[in-house]
Protein backbone atom coordinates (compact mmCIF):
# COMPACT_ATOMS: atom_id res chain seq x y z
CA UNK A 1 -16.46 21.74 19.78
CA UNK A 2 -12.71 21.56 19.62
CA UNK A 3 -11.70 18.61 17.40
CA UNK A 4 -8.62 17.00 18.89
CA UNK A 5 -8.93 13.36 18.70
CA UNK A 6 -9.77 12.19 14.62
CA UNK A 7 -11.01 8.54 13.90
CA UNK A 8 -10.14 7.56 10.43
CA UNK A 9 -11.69 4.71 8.44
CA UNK A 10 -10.25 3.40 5.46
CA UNK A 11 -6.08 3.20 5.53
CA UNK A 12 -6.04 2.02 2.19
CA UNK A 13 -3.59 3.22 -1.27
CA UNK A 14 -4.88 6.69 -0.33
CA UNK A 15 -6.12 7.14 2.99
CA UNK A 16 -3.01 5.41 4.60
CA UNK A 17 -1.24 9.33 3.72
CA UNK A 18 -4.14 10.91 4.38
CA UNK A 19 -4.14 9.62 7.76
CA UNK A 20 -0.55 10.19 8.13
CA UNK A 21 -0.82 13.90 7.19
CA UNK A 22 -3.29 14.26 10.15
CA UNK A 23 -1.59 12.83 12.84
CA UNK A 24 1.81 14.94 11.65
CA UNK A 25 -0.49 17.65 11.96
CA UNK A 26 -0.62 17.15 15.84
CA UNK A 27 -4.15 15.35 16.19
CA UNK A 28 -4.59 12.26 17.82
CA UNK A 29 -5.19 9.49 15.48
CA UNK A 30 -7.28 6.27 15.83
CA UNK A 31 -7.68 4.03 13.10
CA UNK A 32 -9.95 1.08 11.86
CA UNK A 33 -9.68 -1.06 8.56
CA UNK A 34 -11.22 -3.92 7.71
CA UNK A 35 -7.26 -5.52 7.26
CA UNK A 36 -6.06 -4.57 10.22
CA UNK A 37 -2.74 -5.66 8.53
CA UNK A 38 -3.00 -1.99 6.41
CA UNK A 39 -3.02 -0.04 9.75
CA UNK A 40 0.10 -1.16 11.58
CA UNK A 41 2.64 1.32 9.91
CA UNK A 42 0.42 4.29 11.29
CA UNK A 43 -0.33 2.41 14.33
CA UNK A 44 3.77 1.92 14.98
CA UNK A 45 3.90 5.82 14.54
CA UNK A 46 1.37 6.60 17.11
CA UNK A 47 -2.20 5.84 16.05
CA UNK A 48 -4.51 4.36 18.05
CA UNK A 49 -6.26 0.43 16.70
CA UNK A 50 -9.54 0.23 17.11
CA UNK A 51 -11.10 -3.23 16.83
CA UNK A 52 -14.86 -1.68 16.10
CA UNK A 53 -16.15 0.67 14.15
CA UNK A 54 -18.51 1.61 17.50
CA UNK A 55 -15.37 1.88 19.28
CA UNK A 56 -13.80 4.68 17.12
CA UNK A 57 -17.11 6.61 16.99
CA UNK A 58 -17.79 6.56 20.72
CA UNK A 59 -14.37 8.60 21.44
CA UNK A 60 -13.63 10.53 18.00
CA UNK A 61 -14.57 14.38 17.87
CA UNK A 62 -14.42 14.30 14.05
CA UNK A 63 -14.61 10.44 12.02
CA UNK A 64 -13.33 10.88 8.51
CA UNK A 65 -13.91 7.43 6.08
CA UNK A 66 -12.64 6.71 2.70
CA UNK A 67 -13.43 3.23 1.82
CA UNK A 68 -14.32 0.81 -1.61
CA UNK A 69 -18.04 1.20 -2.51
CA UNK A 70 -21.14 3.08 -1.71
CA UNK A 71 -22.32 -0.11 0.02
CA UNK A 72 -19.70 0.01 2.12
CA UNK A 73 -20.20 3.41 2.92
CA UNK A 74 -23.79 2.66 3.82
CA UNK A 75 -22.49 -0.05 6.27
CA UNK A 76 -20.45 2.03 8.07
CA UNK A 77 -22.65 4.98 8.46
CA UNK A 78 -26.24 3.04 9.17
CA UNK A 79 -27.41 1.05 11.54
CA UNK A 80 -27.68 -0.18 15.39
CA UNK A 81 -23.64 -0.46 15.21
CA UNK A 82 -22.84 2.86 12.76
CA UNK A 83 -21.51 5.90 13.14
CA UNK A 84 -24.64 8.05 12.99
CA UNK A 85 -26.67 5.94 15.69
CA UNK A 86 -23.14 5.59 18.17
CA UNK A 87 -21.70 8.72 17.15
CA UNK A 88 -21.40 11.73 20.49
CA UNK A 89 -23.69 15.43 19.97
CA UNK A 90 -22.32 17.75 17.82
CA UNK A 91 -19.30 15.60 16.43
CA UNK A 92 -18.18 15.72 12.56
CA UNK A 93 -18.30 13.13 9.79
CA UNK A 94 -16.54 13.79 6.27
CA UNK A 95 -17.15 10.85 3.63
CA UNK A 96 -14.01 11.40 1.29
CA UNK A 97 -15.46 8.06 -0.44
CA UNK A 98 -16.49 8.45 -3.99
CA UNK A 99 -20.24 7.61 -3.54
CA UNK A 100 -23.51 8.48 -4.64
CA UNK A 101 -24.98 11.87 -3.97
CA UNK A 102 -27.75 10.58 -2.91
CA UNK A 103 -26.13 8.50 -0.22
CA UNK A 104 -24.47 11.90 1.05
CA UNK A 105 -27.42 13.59 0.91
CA UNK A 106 -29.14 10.42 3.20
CA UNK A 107 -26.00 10.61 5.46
CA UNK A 108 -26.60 14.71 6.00
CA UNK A 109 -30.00 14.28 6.45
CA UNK A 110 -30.09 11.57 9.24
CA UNK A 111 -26.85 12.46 10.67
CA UNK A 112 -28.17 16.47 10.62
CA UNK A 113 -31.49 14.50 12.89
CA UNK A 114 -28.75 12.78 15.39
CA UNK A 115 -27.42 16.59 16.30
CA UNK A 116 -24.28 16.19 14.04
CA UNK A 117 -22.53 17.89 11.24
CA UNK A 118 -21.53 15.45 7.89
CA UNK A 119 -20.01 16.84 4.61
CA UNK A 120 -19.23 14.64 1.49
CA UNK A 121 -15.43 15.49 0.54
CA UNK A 122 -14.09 13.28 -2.16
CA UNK A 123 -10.93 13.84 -3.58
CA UNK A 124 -8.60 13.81 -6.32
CA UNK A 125 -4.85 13.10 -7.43
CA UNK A 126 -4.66 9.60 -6.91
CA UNK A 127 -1.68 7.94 -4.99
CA UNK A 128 0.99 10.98 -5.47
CA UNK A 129 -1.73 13.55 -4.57
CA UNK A 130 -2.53 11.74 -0.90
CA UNK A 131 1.15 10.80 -0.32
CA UNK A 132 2.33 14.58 -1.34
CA UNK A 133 -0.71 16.30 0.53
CA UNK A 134 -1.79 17.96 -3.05
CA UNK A 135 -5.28 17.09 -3.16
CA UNK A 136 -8.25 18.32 -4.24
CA UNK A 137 -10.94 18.49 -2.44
CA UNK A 138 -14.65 18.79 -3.02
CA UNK A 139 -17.20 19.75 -0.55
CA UNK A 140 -20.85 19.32 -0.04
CA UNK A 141 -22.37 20.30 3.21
CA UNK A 142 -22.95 23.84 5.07
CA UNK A 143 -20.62 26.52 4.66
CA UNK A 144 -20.38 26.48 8.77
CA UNK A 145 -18.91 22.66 8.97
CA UNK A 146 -16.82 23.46 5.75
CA UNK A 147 -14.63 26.08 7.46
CA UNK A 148 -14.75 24.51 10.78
CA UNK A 149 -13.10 21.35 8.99
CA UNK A 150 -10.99 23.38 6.62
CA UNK A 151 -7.46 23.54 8.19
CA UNK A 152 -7.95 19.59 8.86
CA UNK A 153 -8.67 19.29 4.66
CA UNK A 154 -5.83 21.28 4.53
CA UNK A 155 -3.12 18.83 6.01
CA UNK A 156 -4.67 16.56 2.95
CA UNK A 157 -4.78 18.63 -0.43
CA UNK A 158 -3.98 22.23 -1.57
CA UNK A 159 -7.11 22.80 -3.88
CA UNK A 160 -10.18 22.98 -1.42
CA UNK A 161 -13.48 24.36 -2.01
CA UNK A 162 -17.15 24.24 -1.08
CA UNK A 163 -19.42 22.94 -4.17
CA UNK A 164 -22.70 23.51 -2.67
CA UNK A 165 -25.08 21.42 0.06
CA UNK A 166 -25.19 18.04 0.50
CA UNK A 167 -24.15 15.30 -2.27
CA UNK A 168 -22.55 18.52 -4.43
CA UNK A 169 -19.20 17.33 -3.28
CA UNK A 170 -20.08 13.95 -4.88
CA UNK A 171 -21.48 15.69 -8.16
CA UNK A 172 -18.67 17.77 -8.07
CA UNK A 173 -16.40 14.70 -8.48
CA UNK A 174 -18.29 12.75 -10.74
CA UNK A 175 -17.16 15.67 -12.95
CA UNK A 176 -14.12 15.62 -12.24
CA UNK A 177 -14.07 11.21 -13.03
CA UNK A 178 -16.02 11.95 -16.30
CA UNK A 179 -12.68 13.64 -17.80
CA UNK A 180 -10.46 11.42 -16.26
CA UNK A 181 -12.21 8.80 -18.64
CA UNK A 182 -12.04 10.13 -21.52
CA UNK A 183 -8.46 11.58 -20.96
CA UNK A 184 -7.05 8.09 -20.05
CA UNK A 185 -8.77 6.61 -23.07
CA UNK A 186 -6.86 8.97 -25.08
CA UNK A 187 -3.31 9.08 -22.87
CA UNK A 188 -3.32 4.93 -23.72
CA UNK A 189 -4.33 5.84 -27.36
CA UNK A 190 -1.39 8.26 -27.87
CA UNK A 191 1.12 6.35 -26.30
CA UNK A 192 0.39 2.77 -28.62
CA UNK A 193 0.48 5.13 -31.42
CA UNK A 194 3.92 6.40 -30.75
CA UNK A 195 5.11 3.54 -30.05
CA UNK A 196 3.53 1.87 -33.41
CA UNK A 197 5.00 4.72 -35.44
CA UNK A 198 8.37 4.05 -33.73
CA UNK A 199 8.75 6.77 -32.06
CA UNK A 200 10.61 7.62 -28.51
CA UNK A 201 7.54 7.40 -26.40
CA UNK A 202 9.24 9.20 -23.66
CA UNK A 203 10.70 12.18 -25.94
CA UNK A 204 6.94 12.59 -27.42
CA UNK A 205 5.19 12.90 -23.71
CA UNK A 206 7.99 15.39 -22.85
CA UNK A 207 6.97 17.32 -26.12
CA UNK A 208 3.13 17.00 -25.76
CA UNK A 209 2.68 17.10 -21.74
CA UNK A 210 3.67 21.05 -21.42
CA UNK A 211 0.96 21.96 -24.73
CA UNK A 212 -2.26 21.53 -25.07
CA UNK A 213 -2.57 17.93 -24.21
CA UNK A 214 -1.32 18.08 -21.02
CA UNK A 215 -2.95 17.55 -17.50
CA UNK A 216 -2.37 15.24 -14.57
CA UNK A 217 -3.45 12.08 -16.16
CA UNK A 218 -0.55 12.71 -18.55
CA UNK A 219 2.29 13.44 -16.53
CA UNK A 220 1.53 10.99 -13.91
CA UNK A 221 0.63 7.99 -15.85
CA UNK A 222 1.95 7.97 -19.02
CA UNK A 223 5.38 7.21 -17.72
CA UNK A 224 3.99 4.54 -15.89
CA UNK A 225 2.18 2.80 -18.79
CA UNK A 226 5.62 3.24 -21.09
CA UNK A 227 7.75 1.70 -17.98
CA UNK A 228 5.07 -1.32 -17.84
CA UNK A 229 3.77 -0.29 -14.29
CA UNK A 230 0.54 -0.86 -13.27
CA UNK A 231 1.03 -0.95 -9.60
CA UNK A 232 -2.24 1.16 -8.55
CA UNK A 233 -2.40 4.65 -7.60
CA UNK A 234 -6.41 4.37 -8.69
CA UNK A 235 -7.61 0.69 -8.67
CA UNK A 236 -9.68 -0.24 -11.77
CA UNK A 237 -12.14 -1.34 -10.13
CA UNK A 238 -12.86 1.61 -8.08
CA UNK A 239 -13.50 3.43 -11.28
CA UNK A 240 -15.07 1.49 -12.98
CA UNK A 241 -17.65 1.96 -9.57
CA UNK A 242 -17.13 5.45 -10.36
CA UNK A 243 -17.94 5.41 -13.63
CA UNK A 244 -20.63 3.47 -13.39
CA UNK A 245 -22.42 6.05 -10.54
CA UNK A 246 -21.48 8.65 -13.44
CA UNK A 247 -23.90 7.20 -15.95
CA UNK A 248 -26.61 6.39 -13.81
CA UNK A 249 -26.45 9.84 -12.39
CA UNK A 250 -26.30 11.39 -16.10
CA UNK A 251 -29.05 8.96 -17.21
CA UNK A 252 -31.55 10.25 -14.50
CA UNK A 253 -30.94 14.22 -15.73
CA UNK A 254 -31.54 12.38 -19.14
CA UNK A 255 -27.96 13.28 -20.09
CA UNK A 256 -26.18 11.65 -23.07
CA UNK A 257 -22.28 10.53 -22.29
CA UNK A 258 -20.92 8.35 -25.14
CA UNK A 259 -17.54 8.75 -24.26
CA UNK A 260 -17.52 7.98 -20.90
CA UNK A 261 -19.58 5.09 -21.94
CA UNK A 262 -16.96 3.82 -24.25
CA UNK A 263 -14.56 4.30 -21.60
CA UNK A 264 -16.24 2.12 -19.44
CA UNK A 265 -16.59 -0.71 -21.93
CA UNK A 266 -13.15 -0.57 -22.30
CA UNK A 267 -11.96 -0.32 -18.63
CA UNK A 268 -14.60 -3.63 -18.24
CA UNK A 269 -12.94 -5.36 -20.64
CA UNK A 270 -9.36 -4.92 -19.35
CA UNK A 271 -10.61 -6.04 -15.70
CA UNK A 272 -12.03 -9.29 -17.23
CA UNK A 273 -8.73 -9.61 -18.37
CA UNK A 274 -7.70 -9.85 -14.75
CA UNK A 275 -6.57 -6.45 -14.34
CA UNK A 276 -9.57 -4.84 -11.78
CA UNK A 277 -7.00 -4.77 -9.01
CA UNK A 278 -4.32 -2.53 -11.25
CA UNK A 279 -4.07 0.85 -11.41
CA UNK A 280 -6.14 2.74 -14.35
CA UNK A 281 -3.00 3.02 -16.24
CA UNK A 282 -3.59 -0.83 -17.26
CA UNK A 283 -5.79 0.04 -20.01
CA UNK A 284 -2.86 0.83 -22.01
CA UNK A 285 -2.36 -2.90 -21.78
CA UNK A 286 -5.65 -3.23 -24.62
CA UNK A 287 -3.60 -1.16 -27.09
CA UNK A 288 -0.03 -3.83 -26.73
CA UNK A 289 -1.66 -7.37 -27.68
């Protein structure tokens, strides 16, 4: 099947640029978002509204969704009015949600039954990565699908690769959200202590960010939480949800994680605060009371 005409769910922080990137790459676009308010600057560029979620199924080639929570995810993709039951022969659906590898497994399976082809594809680099088209991309599905798709994941992110079949793009990424906890735990850590010590916080992170210490967490954030911004790039909330798959995930291979169980205490504590709707760099805020 050529894939010429991409429906894209989920024009949110992130998939707002992801959905840009694809329609720069010469594909027709048509959109749907539950605010239809967070479409209109693609739609002014060229995408196509959709009012339904039927509607963009019944004309897309290949449906891509990034959206909140795995129950959302199952809401789009089940049902007399989802993509799998309204969705044409042979079409593609990509899930770039962070969800449960089970639920990509269930999506595979029924949508695999319909005559389809879905991979799980989360990604990686928060805010800067979408709106910069750097990144990363994790797979689960065939290896046939995965290449067919490829060039289209590669108007999104630089770092692409196959993890393995269904739901290993999702494991893949709980991996990758595992460090990201304890890393941020430590990135807020470091930068109250500097700051405590009376240090230039800004002249440490330029010392530390190029050693050991340093990964994306730290040169994207940091600078944030010294400048007091906490506009999100990540929402709190939304990883918190990931963290919370994480451990139940871990628990059922009977896998101990105390750290990212401390970070999720923590990152619960600053959303009761008020904070869920900030971006993860907010849990610096625990360390400046």
């Amino acid at each position: 099947m050529t894939i010429s005409r991409i429906g894209f769910i989920g024009t949110g922080v992130m998939g707002k640029s992801m959905a840009r990137h694809i329609m720069n790459g010469g594909y027709q676009l048509m959109v749907y978002n539950r605010t239809k308010q967070k479409a209109l600057e693609l739609v002014a560029k060229g995408a196509k509204w959709c009012n339904t979620v039927t509607e963009l199924t019944a004309a897309a080639d290949l449906i891509i969704t990034i959206v909140g929570y795995p129950a959302d995810v199952e809401e789009l993709y089940f049902g007399p009015d989802g993509i799998i039951a309204n969705a044409r022969l042979g079409i593609y659906l990509v899930d770039m949600t962070t969800s449960t590898p089970a639920l990509a497994q269930k999506i595979a399976i029924e949508a695999e039954a319909k005559g389809l082809h879905a991979l799980d594809a989360p990604v990686s680099g928060g805010d800067v990565g979408a709106r910069e088209a750097k990144l990363t991309i994790m797979v689960g599905g065939r290896e046939e699908a995965f290449y067919t798709l490829k060039p289209i994941f590669s108007l999104m992110g630089q770092n692409i690769s196959l993890q393995g079949p269904p739901g290993s793009g999702q494991y893949a990424k709980l991996a990758n959200q595992i460090i990201i906890a304890n890393t941020m735990v430590g990135i807020a850590e470091a930068m109250a202590y500097a700051k405590k010590v009376g240090l230039n916080q800004e002249k440490v992170l330029k010392a530390i960010e190029t050693g050991a210490a340093g990964s994306f967490s730290l040169s994207q954030l940091a600078p944030r939480m010294i400048k007091g911004d906490f506009a999100p790039g990540f929402y709190v909330k939304h990883f918190i949800k990931d963290m919370n798959i994480a451990i139940k995930s871990a628990e059922e291979l009977s896998l101990k994680t105390p750290g990212l169980s401390q970070a999720l205490g923590l990152y619960r504590e600053i959303a009761s605060r008020g904070e869920e709707n900030s971006g993860t760099q907010a849990l610096y805020k625990l360390y400046c009371d």
